[in-house]
C-alpha atoms as a PDB file:
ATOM      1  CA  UNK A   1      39.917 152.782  71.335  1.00  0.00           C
ATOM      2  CA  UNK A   2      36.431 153.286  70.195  1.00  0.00           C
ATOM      3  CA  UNK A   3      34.712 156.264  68.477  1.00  0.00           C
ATOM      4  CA  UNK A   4      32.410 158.535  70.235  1.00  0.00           C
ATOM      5  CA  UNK A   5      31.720 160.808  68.402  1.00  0.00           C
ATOM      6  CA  UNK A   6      31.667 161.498  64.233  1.00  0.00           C
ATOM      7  CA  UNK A   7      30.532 164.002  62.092  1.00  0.00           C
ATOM      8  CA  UNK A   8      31.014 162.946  58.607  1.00  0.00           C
ATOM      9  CA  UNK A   9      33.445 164.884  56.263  1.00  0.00           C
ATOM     10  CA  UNK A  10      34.393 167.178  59.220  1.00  0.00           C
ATOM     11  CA  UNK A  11      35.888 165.274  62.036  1.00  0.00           C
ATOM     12  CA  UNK A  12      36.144 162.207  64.518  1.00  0.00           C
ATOM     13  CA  UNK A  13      36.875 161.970  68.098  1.00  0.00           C
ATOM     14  CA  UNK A  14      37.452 158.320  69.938  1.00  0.00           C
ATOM     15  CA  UNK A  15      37.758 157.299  73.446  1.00  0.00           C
ATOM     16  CA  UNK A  16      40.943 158.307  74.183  1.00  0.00           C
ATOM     17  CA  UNK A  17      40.213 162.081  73.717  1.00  0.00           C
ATOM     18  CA  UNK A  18      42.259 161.821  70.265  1.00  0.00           C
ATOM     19  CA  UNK A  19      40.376 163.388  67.358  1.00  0.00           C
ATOM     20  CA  UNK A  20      40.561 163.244  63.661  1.00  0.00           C
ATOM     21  CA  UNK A  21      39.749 165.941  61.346  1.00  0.00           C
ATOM     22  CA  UNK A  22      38.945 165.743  57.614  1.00  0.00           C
ATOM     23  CA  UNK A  23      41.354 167.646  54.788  1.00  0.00           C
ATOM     24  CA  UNK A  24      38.671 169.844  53.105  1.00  0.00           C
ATOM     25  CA  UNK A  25      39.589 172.153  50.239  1.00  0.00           C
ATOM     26  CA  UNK A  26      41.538 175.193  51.471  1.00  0.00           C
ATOM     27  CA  UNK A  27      42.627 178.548  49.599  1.00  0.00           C
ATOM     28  CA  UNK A  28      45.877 179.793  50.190  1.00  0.00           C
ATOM     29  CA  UNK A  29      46.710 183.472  51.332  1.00  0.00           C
ATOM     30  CA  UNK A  30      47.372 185.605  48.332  1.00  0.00           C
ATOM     31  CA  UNK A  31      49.348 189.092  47.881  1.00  0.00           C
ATOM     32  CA  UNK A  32      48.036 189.084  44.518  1.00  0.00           C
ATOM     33  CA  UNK A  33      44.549 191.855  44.098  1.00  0.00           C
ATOM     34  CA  UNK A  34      44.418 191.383  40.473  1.00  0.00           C
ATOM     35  CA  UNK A  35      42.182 188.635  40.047  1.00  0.00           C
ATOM     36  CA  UNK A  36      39.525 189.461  42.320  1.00  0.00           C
ATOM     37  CA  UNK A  37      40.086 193.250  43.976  1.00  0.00           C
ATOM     38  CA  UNK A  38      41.149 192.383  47.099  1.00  0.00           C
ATOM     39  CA  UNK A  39      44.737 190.196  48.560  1.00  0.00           C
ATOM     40  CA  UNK A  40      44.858 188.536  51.561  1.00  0.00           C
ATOM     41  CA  UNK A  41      47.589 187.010  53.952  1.00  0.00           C
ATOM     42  CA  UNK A  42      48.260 185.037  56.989  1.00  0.00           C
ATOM     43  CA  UNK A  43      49.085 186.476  60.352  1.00  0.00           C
ATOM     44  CA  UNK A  44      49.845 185.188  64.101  1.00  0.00           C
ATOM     45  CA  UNK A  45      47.618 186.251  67.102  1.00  0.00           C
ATOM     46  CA  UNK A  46      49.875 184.301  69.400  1.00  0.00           C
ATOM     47  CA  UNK A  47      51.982 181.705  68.953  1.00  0.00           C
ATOM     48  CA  UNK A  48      52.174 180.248  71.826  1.00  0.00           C
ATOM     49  CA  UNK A  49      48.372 178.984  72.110  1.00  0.00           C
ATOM     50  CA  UNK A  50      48.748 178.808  69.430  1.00  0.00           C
ATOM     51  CA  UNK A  51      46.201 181.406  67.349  1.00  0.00           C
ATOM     52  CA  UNK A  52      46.417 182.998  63.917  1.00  0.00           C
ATOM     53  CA  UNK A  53      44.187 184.994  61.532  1.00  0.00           C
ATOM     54  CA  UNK A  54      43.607 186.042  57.807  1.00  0.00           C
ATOM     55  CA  UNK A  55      43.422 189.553  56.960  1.00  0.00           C
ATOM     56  CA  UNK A  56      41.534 190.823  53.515  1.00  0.00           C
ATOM     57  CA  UNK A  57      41.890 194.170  52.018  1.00  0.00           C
ATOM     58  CA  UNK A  58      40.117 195.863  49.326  1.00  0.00           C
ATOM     59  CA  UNK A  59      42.089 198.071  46.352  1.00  0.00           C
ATOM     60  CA  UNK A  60      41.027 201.269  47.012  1.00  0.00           C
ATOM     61  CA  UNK A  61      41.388 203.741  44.499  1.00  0.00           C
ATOM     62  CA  UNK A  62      41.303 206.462  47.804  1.00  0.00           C
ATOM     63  CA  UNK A  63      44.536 205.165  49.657  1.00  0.00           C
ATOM     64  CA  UNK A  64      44.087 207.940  52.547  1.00  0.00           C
ATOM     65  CA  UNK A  65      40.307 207.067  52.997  1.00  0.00           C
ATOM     66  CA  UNK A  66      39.832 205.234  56.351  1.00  0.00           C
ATOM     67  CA  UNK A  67      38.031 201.693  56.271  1.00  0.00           C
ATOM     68  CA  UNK A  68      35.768 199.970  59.118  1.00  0.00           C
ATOM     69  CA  UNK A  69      36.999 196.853  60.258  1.00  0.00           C
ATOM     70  CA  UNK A  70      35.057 193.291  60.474  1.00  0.00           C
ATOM     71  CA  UNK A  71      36.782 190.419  62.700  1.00  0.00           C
ATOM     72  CA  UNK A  72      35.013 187.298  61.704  1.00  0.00           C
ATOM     73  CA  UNK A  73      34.784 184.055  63.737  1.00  0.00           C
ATOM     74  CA  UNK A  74      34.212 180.831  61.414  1.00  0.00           C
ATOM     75  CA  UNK A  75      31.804 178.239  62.542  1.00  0.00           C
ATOM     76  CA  UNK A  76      31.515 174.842  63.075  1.00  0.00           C
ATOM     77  CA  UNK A  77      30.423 174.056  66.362  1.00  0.00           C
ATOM     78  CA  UNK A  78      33.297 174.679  67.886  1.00  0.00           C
ATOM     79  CA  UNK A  79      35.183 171.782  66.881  1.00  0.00           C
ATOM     80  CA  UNK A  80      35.588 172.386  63.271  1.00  0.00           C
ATOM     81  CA  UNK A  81      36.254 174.877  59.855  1.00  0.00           C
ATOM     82  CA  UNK A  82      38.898 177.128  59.329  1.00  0.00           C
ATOM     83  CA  UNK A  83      38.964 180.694  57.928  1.00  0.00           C
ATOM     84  CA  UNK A  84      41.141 179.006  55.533  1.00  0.00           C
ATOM     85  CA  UNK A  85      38.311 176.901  53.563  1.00  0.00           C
ATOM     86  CA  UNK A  86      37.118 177.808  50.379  1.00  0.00           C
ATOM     87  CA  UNK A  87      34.202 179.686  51.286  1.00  0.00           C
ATOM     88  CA  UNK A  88      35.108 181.327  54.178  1.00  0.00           C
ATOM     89  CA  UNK A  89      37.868 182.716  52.150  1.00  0.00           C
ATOM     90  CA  UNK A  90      35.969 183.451  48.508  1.00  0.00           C
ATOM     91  CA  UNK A  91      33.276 185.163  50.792  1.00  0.00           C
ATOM     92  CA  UNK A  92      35.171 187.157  53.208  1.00  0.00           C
ATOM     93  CA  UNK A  93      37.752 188.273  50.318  1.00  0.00           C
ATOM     94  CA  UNK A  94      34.305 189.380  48.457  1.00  0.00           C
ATOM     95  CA  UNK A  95      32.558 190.859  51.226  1.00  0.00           C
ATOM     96  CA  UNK A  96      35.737 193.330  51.459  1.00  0.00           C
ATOM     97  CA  UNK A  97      35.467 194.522  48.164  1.00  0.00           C
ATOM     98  CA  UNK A  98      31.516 195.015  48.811  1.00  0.00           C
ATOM     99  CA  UNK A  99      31.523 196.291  51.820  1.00  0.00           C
ATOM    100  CA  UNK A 100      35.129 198.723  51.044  1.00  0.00           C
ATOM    101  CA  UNK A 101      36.339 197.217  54.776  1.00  0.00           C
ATOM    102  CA  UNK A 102      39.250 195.647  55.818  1.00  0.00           C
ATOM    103  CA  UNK A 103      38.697 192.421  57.211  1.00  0.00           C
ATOM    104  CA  UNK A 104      40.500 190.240  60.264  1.00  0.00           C
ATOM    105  CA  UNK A 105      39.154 186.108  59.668  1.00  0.00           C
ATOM    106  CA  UNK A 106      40.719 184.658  63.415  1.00  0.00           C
ATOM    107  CA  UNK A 107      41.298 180.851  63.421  1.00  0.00           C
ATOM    108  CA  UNK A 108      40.851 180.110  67.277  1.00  0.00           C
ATOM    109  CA  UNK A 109      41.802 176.538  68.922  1.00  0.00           C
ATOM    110  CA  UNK A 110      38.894 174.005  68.655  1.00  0.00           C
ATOM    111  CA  UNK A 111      37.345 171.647  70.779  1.00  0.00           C
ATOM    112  CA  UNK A 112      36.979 169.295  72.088  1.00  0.00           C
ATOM    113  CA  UNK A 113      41.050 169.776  72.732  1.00  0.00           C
ATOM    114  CA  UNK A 114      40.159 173.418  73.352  1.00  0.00           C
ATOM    115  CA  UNK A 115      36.501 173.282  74.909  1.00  0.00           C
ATOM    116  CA  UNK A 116      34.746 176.832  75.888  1.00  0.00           C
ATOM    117  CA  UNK A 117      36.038 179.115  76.707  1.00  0.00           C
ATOM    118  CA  UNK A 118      38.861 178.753  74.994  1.00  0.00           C
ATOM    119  CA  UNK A 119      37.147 179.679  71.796  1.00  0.00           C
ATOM    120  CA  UNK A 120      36.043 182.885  73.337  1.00  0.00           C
ATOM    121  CA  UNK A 121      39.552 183.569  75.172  1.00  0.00           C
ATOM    122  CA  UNK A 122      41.290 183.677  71.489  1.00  0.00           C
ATOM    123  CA  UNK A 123      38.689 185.663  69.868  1.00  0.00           C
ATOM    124  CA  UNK A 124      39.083 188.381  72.364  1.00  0.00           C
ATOM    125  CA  UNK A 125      42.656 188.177  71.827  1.00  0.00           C
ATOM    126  CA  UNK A 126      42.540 189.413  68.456  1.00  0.00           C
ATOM    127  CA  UNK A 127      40.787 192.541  69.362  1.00  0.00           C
ATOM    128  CA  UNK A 128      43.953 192.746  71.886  1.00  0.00           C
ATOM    129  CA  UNK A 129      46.340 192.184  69.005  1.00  0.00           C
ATOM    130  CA  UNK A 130      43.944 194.753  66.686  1.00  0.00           C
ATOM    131  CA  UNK A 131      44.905 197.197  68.733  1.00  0.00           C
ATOM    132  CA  UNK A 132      48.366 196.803  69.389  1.00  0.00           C
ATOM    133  CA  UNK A 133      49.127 195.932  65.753  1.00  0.00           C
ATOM    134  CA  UNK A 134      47.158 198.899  63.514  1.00  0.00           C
ATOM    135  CA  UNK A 135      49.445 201.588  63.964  1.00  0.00           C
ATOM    136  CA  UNK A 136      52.578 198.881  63.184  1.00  0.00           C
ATOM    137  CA  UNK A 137      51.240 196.541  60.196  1.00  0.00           C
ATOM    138  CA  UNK A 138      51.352 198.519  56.742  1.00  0.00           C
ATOM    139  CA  UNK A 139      47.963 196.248  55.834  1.00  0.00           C
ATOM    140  CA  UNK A 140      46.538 197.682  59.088  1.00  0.00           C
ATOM    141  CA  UNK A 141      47.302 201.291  58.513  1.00  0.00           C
ATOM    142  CA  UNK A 142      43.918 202.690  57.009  1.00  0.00           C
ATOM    143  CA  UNK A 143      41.851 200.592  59.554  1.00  0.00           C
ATOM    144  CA  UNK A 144      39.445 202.555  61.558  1.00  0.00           C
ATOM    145  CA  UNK A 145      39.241 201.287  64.975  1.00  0.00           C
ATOM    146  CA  UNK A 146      36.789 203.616  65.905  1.00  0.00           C
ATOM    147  CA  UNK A 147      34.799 201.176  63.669  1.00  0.00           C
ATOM    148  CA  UNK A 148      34.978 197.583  64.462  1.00  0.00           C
ATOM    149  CA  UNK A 149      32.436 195.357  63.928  1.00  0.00           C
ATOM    150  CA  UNK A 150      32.194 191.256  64.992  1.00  0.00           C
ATOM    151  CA  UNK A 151      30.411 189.233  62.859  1.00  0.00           C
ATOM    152  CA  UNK A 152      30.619 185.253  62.513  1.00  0.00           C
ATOM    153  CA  UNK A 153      28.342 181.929  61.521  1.00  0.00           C
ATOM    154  CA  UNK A 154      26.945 179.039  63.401  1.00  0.00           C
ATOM    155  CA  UNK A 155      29.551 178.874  66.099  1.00  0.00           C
ATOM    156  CA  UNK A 156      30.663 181.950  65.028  1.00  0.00           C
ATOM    157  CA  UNK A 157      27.722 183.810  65.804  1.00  0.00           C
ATOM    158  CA  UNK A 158      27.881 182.707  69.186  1.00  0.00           C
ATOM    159  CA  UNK A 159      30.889 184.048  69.542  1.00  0.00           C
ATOM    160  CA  UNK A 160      29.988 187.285  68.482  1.00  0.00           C
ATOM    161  CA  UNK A 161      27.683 187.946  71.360  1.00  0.00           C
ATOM    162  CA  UNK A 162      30.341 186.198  74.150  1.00  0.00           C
ATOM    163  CA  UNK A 163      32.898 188.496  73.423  1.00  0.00           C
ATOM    164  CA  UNK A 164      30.618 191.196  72.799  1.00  0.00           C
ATOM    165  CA  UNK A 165      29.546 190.763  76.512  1.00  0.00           C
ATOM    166  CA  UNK A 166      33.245 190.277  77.566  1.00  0.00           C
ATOM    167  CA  UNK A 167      34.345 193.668  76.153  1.00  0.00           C
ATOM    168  CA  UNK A 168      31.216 195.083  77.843  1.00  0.00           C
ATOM    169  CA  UNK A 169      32.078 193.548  81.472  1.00  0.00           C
ATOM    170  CA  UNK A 170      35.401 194.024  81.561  1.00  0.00           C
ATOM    171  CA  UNK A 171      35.710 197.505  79.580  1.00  0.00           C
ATOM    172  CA  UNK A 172      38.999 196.851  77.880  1.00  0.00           C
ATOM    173  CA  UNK A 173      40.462 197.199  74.123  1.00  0.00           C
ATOM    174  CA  UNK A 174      40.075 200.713  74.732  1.00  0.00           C
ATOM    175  CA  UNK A 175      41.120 201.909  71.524  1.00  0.00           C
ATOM    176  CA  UNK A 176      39.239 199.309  69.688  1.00  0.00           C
ATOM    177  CA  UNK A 177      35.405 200.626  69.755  1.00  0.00           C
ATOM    178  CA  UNK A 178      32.822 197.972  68.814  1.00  0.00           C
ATOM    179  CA  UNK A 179      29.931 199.636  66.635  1.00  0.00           C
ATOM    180  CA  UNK A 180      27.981 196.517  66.110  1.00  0.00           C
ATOM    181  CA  UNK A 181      27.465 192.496  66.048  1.00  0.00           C
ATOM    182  CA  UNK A 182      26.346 190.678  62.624  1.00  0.00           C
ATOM    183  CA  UNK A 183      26.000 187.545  63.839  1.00  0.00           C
ATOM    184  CA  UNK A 184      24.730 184.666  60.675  1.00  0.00           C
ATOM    185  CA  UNK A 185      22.775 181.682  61.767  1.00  0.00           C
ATOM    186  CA  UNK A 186      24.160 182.032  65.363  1.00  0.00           C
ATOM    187  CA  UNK A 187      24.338 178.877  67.413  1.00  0.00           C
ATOM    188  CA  UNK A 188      22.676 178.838  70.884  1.00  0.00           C
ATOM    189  CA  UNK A 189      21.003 176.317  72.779  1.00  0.00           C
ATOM    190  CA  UNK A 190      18.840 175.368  76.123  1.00  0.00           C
ATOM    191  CA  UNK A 191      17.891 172.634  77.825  1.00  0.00           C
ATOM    192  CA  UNK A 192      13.887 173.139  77.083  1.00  0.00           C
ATOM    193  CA  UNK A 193      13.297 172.223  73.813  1.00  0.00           C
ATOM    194  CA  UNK A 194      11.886 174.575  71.403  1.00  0.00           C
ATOM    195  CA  UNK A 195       9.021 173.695  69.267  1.00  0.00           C
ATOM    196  CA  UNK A 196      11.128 172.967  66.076  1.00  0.00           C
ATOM    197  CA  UNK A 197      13.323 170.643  68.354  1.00  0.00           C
ATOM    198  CA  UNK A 198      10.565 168.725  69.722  1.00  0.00           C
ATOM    199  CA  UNK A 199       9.082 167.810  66.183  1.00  0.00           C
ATOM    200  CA  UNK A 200       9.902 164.163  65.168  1.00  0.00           C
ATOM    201  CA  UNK A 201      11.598 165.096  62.103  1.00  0.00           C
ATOM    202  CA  UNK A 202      14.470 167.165  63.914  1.00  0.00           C
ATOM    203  CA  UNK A 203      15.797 163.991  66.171  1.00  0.00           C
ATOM    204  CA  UNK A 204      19.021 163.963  64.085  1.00  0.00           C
ATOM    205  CA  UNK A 205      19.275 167.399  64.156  1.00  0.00           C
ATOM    206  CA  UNK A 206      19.296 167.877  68.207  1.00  0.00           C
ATOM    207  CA  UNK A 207      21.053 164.835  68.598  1.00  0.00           C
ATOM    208  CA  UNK A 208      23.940 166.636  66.536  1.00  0.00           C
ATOM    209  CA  UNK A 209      23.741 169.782  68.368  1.00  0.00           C
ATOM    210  CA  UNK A 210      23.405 168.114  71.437  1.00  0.00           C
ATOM    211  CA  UNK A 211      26.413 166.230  70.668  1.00  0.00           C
ATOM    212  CA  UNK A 212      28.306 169.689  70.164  1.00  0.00           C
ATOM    213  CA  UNK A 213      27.442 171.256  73.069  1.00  0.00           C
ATOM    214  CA  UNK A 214      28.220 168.022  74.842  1.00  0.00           C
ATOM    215  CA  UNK A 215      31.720 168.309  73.080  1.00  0.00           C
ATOM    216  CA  UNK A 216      32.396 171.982  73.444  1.00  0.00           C
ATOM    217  CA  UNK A 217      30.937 173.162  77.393  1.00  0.00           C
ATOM    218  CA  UNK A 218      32.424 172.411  80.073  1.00  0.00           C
ATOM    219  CA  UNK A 219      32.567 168.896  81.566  1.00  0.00           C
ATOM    220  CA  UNK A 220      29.988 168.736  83.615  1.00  0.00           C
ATOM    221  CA  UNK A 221      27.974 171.408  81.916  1.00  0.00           C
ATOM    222  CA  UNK A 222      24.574 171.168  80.022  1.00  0.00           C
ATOM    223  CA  UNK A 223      22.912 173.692  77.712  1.00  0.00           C
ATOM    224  CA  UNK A 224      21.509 175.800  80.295  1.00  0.00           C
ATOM    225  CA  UNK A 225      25.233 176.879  80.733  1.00  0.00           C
ATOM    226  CA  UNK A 226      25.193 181.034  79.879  1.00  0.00           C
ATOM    227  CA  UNK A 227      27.596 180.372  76.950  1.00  0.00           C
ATOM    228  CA  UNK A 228      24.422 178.414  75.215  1.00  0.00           C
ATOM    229  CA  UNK A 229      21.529 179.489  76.841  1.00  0.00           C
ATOM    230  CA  UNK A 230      22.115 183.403  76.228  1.00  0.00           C
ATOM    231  CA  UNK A 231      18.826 183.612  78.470  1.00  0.00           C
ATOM    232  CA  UNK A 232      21.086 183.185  81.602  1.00  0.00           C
ATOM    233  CA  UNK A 233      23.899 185.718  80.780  1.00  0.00           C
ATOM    234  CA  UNK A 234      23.907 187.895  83.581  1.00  0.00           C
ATOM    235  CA  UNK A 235      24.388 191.761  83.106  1.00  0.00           C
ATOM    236  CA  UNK A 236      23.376 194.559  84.618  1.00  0.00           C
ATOM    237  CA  UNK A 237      20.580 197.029  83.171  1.00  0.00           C
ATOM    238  CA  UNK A 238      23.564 199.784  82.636  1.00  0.00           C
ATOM    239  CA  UNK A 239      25.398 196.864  80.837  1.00  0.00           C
ATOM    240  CA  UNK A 240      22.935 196.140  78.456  1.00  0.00           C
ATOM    241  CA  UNK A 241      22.434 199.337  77.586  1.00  0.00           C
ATOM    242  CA  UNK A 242      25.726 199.705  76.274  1.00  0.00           C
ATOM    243  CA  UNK A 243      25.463 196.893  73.951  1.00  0.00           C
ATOM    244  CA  UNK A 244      25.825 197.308  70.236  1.00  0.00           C
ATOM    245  CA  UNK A 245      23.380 197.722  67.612  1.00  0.00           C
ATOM    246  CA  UNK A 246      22.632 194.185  66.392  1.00  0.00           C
ATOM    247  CA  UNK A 247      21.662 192.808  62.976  1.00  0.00           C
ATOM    248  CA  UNK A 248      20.797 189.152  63.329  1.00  0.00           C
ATOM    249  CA  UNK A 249      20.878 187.145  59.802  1.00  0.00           C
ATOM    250  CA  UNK A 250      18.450 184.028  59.820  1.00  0.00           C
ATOM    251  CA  UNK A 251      18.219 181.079  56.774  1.00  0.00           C
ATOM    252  CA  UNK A 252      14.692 180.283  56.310  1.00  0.00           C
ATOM    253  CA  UNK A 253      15.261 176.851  55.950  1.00  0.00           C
ATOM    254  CA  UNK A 254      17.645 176.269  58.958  1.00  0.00           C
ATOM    255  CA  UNK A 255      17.643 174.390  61.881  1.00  0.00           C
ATOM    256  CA  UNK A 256      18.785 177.089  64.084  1.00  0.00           C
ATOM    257  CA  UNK A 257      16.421 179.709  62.683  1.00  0.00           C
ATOM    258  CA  UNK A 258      14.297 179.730  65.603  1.00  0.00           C
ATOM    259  CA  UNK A 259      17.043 180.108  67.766  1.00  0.00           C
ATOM    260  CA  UNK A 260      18.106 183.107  65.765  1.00  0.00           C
ATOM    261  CA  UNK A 261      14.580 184.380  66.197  1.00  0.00           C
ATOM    262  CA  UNK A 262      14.383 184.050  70.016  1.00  0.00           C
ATOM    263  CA  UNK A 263      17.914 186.055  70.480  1.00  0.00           C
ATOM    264  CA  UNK A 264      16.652 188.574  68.562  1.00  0.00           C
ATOM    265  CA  UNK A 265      13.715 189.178  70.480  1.00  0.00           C
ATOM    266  CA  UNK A 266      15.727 188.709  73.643  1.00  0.00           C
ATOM    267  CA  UNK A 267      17.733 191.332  72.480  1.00  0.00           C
ATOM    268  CA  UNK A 268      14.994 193.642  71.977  1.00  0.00           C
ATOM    269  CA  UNK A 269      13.747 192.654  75.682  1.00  0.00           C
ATOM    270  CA  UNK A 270      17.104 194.076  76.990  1.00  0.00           C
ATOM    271  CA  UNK A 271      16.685 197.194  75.385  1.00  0.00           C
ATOM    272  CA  UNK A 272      19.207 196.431  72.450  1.00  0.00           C
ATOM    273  CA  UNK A 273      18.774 198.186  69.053  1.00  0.00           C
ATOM    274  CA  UNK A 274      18.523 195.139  67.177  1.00  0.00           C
ATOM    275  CA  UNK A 275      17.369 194.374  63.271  1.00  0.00           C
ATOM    276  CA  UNK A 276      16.060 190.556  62.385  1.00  0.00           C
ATOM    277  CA  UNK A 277      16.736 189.525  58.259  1.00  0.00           C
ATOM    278  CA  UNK A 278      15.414 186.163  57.101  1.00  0.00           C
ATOM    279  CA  UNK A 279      16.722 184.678  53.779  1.00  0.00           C
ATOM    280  CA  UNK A 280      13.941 183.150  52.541  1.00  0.00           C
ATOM    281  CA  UNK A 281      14.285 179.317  51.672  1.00  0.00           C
ATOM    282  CA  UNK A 282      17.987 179.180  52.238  1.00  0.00           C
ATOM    283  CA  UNK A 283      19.643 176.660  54.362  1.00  0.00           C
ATOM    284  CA  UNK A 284      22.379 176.781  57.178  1.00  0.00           C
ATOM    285  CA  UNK A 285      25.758 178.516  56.100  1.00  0.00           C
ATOM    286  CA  UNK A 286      24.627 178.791  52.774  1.00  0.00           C
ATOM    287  CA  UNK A 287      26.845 182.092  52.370  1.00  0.00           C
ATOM    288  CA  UNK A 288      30.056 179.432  52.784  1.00  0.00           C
ATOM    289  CA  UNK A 289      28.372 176.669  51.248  1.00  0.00           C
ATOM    290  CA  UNK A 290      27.951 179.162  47.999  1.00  0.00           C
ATOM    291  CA  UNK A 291      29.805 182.096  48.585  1.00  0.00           C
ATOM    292  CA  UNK A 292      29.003 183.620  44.882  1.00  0.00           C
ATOM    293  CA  UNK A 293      25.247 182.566  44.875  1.00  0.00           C
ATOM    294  CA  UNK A 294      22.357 185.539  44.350  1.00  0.00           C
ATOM    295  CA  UNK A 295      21.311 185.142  47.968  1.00  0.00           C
ATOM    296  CA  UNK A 296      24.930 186.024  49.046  1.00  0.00           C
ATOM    297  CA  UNK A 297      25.358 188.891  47.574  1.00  0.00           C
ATOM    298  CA  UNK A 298      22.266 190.182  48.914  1.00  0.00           C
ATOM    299  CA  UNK A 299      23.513 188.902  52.403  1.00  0.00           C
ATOM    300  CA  UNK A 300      26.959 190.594  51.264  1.00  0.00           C
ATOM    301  CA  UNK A 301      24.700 194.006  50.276  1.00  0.00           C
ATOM    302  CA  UNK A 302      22.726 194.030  53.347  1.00  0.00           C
ATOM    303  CA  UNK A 303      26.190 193.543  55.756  1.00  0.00           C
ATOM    304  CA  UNK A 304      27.684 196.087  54.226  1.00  0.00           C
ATOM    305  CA  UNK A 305      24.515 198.911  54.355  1.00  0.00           C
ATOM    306  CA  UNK A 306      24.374 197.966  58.098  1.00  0.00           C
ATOM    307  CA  UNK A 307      28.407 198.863  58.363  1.00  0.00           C
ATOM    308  CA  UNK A 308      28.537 202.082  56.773  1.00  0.00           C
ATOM    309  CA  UNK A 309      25.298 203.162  58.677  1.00  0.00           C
ATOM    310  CA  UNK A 310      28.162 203.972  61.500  1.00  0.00           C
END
C-alpha cells in the first residue's frame, strides 16, 4: 500500500482507496447563549448517507421577529473540514449574532469516498430537510424561508453556485425561496491555465488543486467538467435570468482570487445581478483561519448588509 496522495495536517489517501484524515481542533455544540449571544446544536440531514448539520441562533430580544436563514457549506476541496472546526464554528456562531440570522452549517460526505456529486446531492438535501423541518423544530420556528441564502468557502463556494443551478433546473424546495449566493474564495477550475497558474511561482499551488479536482470529479473527468469549469454549465437564457443576486468575496492575496474574479464577470455576462468585494492583502480562508480578526468582521459586516438588503 503506497500513498498517493497527502495534504499535510488535513488528510492522506493510499493505493488502496483507504484515506486518513487528521484530528484538528473541534468545538462542541452548545445550548448555552451566555457566553457569546448565540447556542448552537447538532442535527441529522439523513442518516442513512449518512449527513448532518449545525444550526446557530442568535438571542433575540424580539422573539416573534422573523430571521433570514444562511445554509453554509465548509470547504476543503472536497475531501476535507468540518462545520465542526474551530473556525467554522467561532465564525458562523458570530456571523449569527451580526447578521440577527439563523444559521444551518451542513457537514456533507467527502471525497474521495464520496467524489462529486455527492457533495452537491447532500447539500441540496438540506434545503429538502429545511423545509420539511421549520414548521416542526422549536430552533427552526422564527426562520424565514422566504429568505434563504447559500453561502460557503473554497469548496464551499463551489457549492453554492451547483446547487444554486440545481434548484434553478429542477424548480423544487418550493417553500424554500433562495434570495441570494455569498460564495467566499469559491473554488473553480479549467483546463487552460490562467495567467496566475502559469507563473513559475504557483507550480505547488496547481499541482494541489489539480490534485483535488483529480480526487473529487469523476473518474475519468478533467477540469473542463461543468462542476469546475462553471464556463460549461449549460442553462438556458430564461434560466439564468432567474438566478440570484450574487455577492462574490475575493482574498487579495489568494490563489483562487482570479478565479473568483472570472465567475464574477461570468456572472455579469449571463445577466446575473452580481457584486465583486476584494479583501485587500488577506489570504485564502482567512475568515476560518481567524475568525475574530478586523478583516472578519468587516467580511461579517458586509454579509450581513447584503442579507438584510432582501
Amino acid at each position: 500500500m503506497s500513498l498517493i496522495a497527502d495534504f499535510p495536517g488535513y488528510f492522506q489517501v493510499f493505493s488502496d482507496g483507504s484515506v486518513k484524515r487528521y484530528e484538528r481542533e473541534t468545538a462542541p455544540a452548545s445550548i448555552d447563549s451566555s457566553s457569546n449571544g448565540y447556542k448552537s446544536k447538532d442535527v441529522i440531514i439523513s442518516s442513512t448517507k449518512p449527513i448532518s448539520a449545525r444550526i446557530f441562533l442568535p438571542d433575540t430580544l424580539d422573539s416573534s421577529s422573523h430571521l433570514p436563514v444562511l445554509v453554509y457549506f465548509h470547504g476543503g476541496g472536497f475531501c476535507a473540514v468540518s462545520t465542526t472546526w474551530l473556525g467554522h464554528h467561532t465564525f458562523l456562531g458570530d456571523f449569527a449574532v451580526a447578521s440577527q440570522s439563523i444559521v444551518l452549517s451542513v457537514d456533507y460526505r467527502l471525497a474521495p469516498e464520496n467524489r462529486l456529486p455527492i457533495a452537491y446531492d447532500d447539500c441540496y438535501s438540506s434545503l429538502e430537510w429545511l423545509s420539511c423541518q421549520a414548521s416542526s423544530d422549536p430552533w427552526l420556528e422564527r426562520a424565514d424561508l422566504s429568505r434563504v441564502f447559500l453561502s460557503g468557502d473554497s469548496s464551499g463556494g463551489n457549492i453554492v453556485h451547483n446547487v444554486a443551478l440545481r434548484t434553478i433546473q429542477e424548480q423544487s424546495c418550493d417553500q424554500v425561496k433562495i434570495k441570494g449566493l455569498l460564495p467566499i474564495h469559491p473554488f473553480f477550475g479549467s483546463q487552460e491555465r490562467t495567467e496566475k497558474e502559469r507563473a513559475s511561482g504557483e507550480a505547488e499551488n496547481v499541482a494541489k488543486t489539480d490534485l483535488l479536482w483529480k480526487l473529487s470529479l469523476p473518474e475519468g473527468s478533467n477540469r473542463d467538467h461543468p462542476w469546475c469549469n462553471f464556463e460549461k454549465a449549460e442553462l438556458s437564457r430564461a434560466e439564468w435570468s432567474r438566478y440570484p443576486p450574487v455577492v462574490v468575496y475575493v482574498a487579495g492575496s489568494d490563489f483562487l482570487k482570479e478565479r473568483g474574479v472570472m465567475y464574477a464577470a461570468f456572472l455579469e455576462k449571463k445577466g446575473v445581478e452580481v457584486k465583486l468585494v476584494e479583501a485587500e492583502g488577506e489570504v485564502h480562508v482567512y475568515h476560518v483561519l481567524h475568525p475574530e480578526s478586523k478583516a472578519t468582521r468587516l467580511l461579517q459586516k458586509q454579509m450581513s448588509e447584503f442579507i438584510h438588503n432582501f
